[in-house]
Protein backbone atom coordinates (compact mmCIF):
# COMPACT_ATOMS: atom_id res chain seq x y z
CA UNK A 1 -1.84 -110.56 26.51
CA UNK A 2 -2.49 -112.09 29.85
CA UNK A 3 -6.11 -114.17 30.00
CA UNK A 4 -8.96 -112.46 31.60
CA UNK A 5 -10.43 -116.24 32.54
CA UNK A 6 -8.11 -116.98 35.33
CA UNK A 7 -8.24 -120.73 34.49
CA UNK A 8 -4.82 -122.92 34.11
CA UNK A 9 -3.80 -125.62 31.64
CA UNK A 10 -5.19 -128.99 32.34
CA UNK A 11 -2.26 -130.40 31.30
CA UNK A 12 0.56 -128.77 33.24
CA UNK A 13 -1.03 -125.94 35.37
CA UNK A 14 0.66 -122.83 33.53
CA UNK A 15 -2.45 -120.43 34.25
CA UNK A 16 -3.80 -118.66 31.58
CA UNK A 17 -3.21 -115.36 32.54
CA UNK A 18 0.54 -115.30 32.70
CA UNK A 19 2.05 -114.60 29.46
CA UNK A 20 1.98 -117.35 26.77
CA UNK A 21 4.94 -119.73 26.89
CA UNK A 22 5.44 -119.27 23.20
CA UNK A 23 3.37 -117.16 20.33
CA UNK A 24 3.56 -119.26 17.28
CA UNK A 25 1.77 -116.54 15.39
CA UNK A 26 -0.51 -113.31 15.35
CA UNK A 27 -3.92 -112.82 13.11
CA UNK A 28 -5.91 -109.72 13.10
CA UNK A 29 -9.65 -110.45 12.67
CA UNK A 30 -12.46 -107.78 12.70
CA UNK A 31 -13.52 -108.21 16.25
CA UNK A 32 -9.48 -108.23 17.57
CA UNK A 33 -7.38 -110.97 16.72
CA UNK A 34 -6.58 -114.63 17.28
CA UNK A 35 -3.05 -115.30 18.62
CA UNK A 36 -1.72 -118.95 18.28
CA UNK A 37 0.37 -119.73 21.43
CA UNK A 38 2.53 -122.37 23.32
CA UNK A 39 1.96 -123.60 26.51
CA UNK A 40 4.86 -124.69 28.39
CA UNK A 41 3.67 -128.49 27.86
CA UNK A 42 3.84 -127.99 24.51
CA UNK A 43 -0.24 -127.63 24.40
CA UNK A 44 -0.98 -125.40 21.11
CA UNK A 45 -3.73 -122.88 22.08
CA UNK A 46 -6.32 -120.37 20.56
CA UNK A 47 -6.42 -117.16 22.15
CA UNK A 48 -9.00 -114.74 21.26
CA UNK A 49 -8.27 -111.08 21.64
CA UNK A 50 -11.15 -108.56 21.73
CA UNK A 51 -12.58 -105.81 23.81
CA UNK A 52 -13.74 -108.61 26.56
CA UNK A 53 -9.88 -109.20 27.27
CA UNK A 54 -8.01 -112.55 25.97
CA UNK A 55 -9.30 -115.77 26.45
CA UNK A 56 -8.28 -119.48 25.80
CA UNK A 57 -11.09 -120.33 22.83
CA UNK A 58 -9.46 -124.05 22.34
CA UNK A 59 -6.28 -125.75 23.18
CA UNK A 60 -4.37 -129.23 22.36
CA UNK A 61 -2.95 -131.89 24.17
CA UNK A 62 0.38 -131.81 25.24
CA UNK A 63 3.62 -132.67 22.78
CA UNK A 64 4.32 -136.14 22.71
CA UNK A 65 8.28 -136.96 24.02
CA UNK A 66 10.07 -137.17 20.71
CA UNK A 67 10.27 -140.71 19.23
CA UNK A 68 14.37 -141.70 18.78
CA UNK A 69 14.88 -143.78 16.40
CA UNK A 70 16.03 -147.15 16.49
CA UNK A 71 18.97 -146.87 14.31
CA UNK A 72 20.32 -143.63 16.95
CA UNK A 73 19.78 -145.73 20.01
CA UNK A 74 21.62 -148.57 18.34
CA UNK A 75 24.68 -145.80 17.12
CA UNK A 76 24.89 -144.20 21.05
CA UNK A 77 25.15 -148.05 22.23
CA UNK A 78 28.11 -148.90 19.92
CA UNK A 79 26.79 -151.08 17.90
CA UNK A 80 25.33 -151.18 14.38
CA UNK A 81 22.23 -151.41 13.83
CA UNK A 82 21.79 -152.42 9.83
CA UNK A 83 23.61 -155.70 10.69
CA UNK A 84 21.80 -159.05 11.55
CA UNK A 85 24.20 -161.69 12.70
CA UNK A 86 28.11 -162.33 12.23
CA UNK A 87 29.48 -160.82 8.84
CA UNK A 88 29.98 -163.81 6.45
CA UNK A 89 32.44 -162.78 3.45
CA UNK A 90 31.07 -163.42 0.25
CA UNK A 91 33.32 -164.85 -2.25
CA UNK A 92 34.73 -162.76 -4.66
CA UNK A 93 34.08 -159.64 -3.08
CA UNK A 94 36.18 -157.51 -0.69
């Protein structure tokens, strides 16, 4: 399903007519079909599939990094997180 356009992502550069990165999924329409793709940035795309060829029809910006949370950063630093302070005991509990 290689692109007929010869363009390349904006984002990253992977050119539109090597093969998608990753096919998220596969619709048949009546003029060909509309495949949902990857790019290797993570960009989603819309690729149109008919008797001109395949062509890029829309595409996303890249995926953002993943946001770690607080409380994992905190837990792969040693310490704990849910605690503000020295531990004070409270009388008559253990």
């Amino acid at each position: 399903m290689p692109s007929t356009t010869g363009a390349r992502c904006p984002h990253c550069g992977w050119p539109d007519g090597a093969e998608p990165f990753q096919v998220v999924s596969t619709h048949t329409t009546a003029a060909g079909g509309t495949v949902w793709t990857r790019c290797a940035c993570g960009s989603l795309q819309a690729r149109v599939v008919d008797d001109r060829g395949t062509r890029v029809v829309s595409r996303g910006g890249p995926s953002p990094r993943p946001r770690v949370r607080r409380a994992a950063e905190a837990a792969r630093a040693g310490r704990r997180s849910h605690r503000r302070g020295p531990s004070v005991p409270v009388p008559g509990r253990r």
